[in-house]
C-alpha atoms as a PDB file:
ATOM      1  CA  UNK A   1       0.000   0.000   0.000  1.00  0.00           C
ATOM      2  CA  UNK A   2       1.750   3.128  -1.196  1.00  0.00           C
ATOM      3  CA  UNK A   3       0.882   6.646  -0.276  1.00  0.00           C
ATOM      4  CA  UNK A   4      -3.326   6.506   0.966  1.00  0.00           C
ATOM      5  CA  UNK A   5      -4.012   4.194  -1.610  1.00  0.00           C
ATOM      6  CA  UNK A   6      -7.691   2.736  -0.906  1.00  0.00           C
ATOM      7  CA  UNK A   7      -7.949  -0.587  -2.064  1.00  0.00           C
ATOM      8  CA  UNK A   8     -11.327  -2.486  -1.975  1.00  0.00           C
ATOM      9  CA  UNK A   9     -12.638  -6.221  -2.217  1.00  0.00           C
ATOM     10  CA  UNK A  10     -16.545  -7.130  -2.603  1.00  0.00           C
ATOM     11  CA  UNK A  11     -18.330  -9.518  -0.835  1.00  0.00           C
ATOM     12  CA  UNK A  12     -21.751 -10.210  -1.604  1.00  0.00           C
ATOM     13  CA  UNK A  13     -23.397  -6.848   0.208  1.00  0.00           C
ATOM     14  CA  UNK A  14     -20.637  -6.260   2.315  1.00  0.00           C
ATOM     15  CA  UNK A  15     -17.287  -3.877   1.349  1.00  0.00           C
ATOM     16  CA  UNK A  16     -14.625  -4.232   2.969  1.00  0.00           C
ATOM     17  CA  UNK A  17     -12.453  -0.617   2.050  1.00  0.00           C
ATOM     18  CA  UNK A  18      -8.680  -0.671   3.450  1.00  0.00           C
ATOM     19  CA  UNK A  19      -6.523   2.078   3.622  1.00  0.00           C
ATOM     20  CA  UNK A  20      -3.187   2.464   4.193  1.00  0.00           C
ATOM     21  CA  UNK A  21      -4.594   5.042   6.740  1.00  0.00           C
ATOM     22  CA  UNK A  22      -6.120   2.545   8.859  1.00  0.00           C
ATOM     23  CA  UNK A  23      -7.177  -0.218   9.660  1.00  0.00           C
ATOM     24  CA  UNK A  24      -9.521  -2.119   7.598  1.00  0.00           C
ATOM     25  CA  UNK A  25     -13.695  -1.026   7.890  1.00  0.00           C
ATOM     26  CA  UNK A  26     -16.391  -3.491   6.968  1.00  0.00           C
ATOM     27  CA  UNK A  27     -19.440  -1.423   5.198  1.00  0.00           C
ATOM     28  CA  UNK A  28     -22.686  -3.052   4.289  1.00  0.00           C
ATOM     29  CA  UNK A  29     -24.681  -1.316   1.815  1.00  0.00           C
ATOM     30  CA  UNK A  30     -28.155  -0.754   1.849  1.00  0.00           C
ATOM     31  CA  UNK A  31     -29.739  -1.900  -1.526  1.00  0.00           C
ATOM     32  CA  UNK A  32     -33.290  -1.319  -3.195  1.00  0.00           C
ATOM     33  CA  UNK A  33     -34.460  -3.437  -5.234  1.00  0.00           C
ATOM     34  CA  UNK A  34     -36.410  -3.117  -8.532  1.00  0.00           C
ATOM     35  CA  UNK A  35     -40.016  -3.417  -7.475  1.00  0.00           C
ATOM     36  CA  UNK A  36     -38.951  -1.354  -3.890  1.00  0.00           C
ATOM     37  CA  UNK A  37     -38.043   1.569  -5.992  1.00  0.00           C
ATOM     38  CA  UNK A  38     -41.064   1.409  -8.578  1.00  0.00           C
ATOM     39  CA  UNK A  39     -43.176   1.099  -5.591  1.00  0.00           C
ATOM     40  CA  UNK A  40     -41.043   4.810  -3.926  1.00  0.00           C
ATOM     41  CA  UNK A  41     -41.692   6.530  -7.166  1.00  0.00           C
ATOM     42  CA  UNK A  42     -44.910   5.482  -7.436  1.00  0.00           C
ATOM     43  CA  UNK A  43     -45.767   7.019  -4.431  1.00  0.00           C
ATOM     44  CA  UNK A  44     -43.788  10.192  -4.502  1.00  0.00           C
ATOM     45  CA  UNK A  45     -45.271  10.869  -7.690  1.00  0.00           C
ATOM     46  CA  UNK A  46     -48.931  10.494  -6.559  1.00  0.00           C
ATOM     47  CA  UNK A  47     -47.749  12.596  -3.427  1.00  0.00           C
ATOM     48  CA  UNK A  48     -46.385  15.834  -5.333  1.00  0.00           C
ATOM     49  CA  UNK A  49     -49.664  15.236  -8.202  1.00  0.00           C
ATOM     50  CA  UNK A  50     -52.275  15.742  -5.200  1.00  0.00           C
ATOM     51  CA  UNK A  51     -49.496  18.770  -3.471  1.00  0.00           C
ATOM     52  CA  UNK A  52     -49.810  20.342  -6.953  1.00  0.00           C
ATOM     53  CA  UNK A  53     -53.335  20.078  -7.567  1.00  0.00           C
ATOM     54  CA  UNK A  54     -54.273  20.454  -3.926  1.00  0.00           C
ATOM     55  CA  UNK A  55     -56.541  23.831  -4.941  1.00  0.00           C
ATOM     56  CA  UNK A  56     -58.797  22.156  -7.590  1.00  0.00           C
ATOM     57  CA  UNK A  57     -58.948  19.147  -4.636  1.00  0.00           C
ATOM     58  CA  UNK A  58     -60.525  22.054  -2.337  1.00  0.00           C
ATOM     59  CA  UNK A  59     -62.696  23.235  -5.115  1.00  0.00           C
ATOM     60  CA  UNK A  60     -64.451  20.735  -5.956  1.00  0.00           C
ATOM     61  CA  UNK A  61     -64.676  19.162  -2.359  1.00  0.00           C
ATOM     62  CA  UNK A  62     -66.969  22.182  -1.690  1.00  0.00           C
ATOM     63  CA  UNK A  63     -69.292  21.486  -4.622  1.00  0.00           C
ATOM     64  CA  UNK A  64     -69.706  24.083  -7.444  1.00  0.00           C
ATOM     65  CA  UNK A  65     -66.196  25.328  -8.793  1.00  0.00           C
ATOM     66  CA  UNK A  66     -67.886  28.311  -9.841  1.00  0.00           C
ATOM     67  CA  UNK A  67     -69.276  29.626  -7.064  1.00  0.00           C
ATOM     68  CA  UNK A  68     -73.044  30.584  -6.232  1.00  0.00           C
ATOM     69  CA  UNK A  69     -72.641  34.314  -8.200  1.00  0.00           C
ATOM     70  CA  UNK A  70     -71.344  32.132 -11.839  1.00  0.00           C
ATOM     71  CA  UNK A  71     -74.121  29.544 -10.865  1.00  0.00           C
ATOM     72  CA  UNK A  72     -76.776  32.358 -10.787  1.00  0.00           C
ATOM     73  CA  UNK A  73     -75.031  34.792 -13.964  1.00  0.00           C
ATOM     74  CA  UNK A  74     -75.196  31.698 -15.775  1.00  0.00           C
ATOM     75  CA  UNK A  75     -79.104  30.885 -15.126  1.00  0.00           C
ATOM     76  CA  UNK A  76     -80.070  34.001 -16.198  1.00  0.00           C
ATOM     77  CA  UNK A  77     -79.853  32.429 -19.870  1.00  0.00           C
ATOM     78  CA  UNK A  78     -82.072  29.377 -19.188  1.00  0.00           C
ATOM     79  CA  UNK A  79     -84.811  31.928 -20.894  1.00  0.00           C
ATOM     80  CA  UNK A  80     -82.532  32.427 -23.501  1.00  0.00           C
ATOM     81  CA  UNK A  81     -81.746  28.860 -24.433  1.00  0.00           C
ATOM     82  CA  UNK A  82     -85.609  27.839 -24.811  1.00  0.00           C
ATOM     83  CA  UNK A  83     -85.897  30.647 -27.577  1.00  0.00           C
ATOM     84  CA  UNK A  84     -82.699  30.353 -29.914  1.00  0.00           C
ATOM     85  CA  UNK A  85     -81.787  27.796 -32.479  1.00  0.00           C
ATOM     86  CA  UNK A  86     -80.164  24.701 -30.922  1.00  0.00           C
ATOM     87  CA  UNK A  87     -77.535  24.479 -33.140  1.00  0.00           C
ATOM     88  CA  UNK A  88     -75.666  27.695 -34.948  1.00  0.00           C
ATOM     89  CA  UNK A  89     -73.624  31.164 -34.497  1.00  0.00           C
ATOM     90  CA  UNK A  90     -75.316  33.855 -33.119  1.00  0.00           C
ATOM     91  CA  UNK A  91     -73.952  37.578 -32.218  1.00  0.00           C
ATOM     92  CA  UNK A  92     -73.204  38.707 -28.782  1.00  0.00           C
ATOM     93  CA  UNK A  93     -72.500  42.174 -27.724  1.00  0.00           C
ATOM     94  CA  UNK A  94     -71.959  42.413 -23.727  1.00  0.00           C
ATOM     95  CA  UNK A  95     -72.605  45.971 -21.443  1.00  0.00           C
ATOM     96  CA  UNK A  96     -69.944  48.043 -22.622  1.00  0.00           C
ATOM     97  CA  UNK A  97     -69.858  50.270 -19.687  1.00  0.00           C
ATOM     98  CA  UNK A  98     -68.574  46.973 -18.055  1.00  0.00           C
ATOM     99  CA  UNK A  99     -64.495  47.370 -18.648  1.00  0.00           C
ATOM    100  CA  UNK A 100     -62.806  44.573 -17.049  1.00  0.00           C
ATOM    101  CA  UNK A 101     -65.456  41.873 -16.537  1.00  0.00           C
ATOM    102  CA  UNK A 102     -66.377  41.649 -20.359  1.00  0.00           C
ATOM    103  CA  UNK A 103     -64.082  38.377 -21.475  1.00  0.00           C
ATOM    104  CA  UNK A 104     -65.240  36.539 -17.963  1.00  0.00           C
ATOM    105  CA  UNK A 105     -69.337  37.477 -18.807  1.00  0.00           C
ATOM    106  CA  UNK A 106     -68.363  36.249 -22.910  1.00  0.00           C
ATOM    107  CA  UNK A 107     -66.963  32.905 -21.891  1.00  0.00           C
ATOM    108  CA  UNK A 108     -69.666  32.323 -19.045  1.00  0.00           C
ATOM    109  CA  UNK A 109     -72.360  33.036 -21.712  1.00  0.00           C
ATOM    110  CA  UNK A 110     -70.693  31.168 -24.266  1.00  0.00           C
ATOM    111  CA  UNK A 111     -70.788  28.452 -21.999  1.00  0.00           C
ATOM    112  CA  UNK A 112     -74.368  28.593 -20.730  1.00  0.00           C
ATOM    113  CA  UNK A 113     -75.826  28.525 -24.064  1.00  0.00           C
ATOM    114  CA  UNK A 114     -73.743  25.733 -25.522  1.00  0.00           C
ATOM    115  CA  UNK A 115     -73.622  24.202 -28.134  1.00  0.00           C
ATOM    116  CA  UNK A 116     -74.129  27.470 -29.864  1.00  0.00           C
ATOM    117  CA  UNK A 117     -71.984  29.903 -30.912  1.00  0.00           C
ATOM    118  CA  UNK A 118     -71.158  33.015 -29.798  1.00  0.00           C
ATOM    119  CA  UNK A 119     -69.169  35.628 -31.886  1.00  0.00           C
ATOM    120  CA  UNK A 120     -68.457  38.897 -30.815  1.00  0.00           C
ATOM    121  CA  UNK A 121     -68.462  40.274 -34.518  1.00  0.00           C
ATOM    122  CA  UNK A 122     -71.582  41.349 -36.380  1.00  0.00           C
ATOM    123  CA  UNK A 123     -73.406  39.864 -39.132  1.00  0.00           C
ATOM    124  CA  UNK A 124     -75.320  37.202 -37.555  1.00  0.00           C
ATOM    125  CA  UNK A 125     -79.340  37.337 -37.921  1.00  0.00           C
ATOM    126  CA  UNK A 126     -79.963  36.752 -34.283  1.00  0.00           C
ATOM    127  CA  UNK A 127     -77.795  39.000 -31.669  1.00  0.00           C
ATOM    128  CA  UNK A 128     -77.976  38.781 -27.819  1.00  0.00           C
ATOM    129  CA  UNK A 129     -77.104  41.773 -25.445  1.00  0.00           C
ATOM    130  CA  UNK A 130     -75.838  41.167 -22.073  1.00  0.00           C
ATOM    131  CA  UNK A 131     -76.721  43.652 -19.402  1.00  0.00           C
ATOM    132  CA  UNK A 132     -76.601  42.581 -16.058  1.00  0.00           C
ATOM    133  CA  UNK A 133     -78.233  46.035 -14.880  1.00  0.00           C
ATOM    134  CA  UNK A 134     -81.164  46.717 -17.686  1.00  0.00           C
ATOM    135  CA  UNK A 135     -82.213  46.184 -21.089  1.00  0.00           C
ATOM    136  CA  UNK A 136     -80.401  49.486 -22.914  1.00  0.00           C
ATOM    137  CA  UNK A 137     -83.044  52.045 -24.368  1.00  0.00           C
ATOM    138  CA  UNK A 138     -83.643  51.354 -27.844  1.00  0.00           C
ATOM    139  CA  UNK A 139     -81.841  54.346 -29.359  1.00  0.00           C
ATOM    140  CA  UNK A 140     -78.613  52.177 -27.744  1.00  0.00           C
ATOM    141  CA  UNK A 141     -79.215  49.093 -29.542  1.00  0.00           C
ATOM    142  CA  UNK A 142     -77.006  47.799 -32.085  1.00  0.00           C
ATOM    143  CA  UNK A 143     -77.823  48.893 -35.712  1.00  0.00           C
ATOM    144  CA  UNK A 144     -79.223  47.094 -38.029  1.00  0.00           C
ATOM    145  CA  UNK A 145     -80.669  45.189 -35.380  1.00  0.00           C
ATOM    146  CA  UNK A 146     -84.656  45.110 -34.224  1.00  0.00           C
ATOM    147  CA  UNK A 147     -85.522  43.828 -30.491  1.00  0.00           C
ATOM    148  CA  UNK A 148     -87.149  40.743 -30.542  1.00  0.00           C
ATOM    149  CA  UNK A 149     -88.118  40.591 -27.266  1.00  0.00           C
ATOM    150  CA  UNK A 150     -86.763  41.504 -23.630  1.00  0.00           C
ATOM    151  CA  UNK A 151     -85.667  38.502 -22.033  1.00  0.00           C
ATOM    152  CA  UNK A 152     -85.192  39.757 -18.474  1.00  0.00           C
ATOM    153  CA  UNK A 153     -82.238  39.729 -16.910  1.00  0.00           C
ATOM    154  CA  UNK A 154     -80.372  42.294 -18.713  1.00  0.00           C
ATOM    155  CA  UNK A 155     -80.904  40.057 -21.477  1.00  0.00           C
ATOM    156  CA  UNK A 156     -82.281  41.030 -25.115  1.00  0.00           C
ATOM    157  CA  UNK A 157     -82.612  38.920 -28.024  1.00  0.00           C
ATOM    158  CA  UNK A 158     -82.460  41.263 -31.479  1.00  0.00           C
ATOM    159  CA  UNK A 159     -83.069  40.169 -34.916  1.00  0.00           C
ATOM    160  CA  UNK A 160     -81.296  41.495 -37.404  1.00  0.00           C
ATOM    161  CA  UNK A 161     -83.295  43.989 -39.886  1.00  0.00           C
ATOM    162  CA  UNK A 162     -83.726  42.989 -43.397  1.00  0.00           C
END
């Protein structure tokens, strides 16, 4: 043994490490098998998917994701659904004095009146305003367009004039 050299031998588990140090040390090693490790992984993983996800878990423990309020916006177009097409693209035009909550009431009606289509462009026949206060006065409703009727709500259904 020249200058610290380590010099080491295996036996089955065990390790015996010499040195020129000291005297000999038996080591056994601790080893994990295959399946042991899997089953670790397995585990961890399923441990840091529900730590991750552990805000959707207390969402939908309490019921509704949405909330009471998106629960009741969104029931205010059960009137609407029983007198539009089924199937098709109609026009929607939200309150515009509403600045910040306009994409949130889109998607929410969008998703209420399913499967239709809603586009915020013009040139569909039917169009649907969204007020959540009051129906606009007519001299404020979209051109081209004739009120159908007054849904309630906040909510008008306009045709468009031909």
């Amino acid at each position: 043994m020249k200058g610290g050299t380590t010099f080491k031998r295996r036996q089955a588990d065990n390790e015996i490490i010499t040195s020129s140090k000291g005297p000999p040390v038996l080591r056994q090693e601790t080893t994990l098998n295959y399946p042991r490790r899997a089953h670790i992984a397995v585990v961890l993983l399923i441990l840091l998917a529900l730590l991750s996800s552990r805000d959707l878990l207390r969402i939908t423990s309490h019921g509704q994701a949405g909330g009471a309020e998106t629960v009741a916006y969104m029931r205010r177009f059960d009137v609407v659904k029983k007198v539009l097409p089924a199937r098709g693209v109609i026009c929607y035009a939200p309150d515009p004095r509403v600045e910040g909550g306009t994409t949130k009431d889109y998607f929410l009606a969008q998703y209420a009146l399913a499967p239709l289509v809603l586009r915020t462009s013009g040139g569909c026949d039917l169009l649907i305003t969204n007020y959540p206060e009051n129906l606009p006065h007519p001299s404020t409703a979209p051109a081209n367009y004739l009120l159908v009727e007054d849904l309630g709500n906040g909510i008008a259904l306009f045709r468009k004039a031909r």
